[in-house]
Protein backbone atom coordinates (compact mmCIF):
# COMPACT_ATOMS: atom_id res chain seq x y z
CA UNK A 1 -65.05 14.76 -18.02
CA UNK A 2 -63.97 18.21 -18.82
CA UNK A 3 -63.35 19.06 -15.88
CA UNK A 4 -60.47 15.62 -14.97
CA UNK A 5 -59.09 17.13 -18.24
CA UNK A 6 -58.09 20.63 -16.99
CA UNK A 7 -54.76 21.02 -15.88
CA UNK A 8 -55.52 21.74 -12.02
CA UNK A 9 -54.76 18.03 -11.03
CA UNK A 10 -51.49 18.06 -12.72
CA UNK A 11 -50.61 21.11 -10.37
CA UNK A 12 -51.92 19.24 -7.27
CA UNK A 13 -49.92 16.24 -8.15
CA UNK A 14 -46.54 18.34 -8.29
CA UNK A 15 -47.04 20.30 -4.65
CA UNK A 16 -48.28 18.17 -2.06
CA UNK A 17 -51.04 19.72 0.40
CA UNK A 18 -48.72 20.13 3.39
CA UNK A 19 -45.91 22.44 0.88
CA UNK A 20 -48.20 24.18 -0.81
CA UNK A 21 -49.15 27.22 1.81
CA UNK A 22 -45.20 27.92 2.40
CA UNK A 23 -44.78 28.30 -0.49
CA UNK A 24 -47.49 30.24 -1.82
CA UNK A 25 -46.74 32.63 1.28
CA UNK A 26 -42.88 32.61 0.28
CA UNK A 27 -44.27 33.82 -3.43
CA UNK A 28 -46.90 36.47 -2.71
CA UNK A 29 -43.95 38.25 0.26
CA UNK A 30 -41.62 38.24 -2.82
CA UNK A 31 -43.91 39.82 -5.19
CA UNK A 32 -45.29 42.11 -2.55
CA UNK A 33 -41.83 43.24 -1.29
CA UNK A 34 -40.94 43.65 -5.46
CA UNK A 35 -44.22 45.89 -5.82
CA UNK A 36 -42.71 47.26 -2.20
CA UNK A 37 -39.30 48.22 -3.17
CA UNK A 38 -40.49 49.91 -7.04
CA UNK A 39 -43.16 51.63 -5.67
CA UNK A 40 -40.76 53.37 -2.84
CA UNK A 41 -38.25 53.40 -5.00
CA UNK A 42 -39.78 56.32 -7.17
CA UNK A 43 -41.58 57.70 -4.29
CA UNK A 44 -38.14 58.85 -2.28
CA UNK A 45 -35.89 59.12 -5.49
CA UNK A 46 -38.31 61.88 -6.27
CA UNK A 47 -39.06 63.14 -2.38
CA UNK A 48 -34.58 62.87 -1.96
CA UNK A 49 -33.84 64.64 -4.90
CA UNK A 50 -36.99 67.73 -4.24
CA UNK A 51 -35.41 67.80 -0.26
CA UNK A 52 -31.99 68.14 -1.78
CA UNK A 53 -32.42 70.75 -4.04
CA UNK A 54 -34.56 72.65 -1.52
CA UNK A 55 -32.12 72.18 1.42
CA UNK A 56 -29.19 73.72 -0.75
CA UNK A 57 -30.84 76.38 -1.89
CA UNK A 58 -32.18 77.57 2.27
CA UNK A 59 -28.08 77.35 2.89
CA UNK A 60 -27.48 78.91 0.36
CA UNK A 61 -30.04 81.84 0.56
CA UNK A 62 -28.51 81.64 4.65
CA UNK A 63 -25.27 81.85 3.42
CA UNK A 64 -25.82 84.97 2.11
CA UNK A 65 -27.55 86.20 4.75
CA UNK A 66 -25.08 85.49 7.36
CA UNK A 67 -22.34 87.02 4.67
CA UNK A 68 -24.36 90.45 4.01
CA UNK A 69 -25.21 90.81 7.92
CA UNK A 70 -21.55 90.11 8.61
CA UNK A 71 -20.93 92.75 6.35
CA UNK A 72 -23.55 95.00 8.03
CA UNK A 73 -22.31 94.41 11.59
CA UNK A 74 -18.83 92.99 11.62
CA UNK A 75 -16.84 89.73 11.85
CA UNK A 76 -18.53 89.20 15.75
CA UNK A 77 -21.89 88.47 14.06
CA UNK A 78 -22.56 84.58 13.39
CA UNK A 79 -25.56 82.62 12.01
């Protein structure tokens, strides 16, 4: 008796058996691609920004390099 009362054959009766795995496929990709895209999200905002700041401070530090040996040896010297 308890168990007619639960709420599980009210579910049933909405979805019929030949809908139901579409759509519980179509739900878990969306939450997995929403777990996807927040996880990565923070993952390569953090990575992009580290790269960034690294890659503009090596052309930088190159720069003046290329500026002092240019200095050093004349306008023929490049890179």
């Amino acid at each position: 008796m308890s168990k007619v009362s639960g709420g599980s054959r009210r579910t049933r009766a909405r979805r019929p058996m030949s809908n139901r795995r579409g759509r519980r496929s179509q739900s878990a990709a969306h939450r997995s691609r929403a777990q996807r895209r927040r996880r990565r999200t923070g993952t390569t905002r953090r990575a992009r920004t580290s790269t960034a700041r690294r890659a503009r401070t090596r052309t930088a530090r190159r720069s003046d390099l290329t500026r002092m040996m240019a200095r050093d040896y004349g306008s023929d010297y490049r890179s």
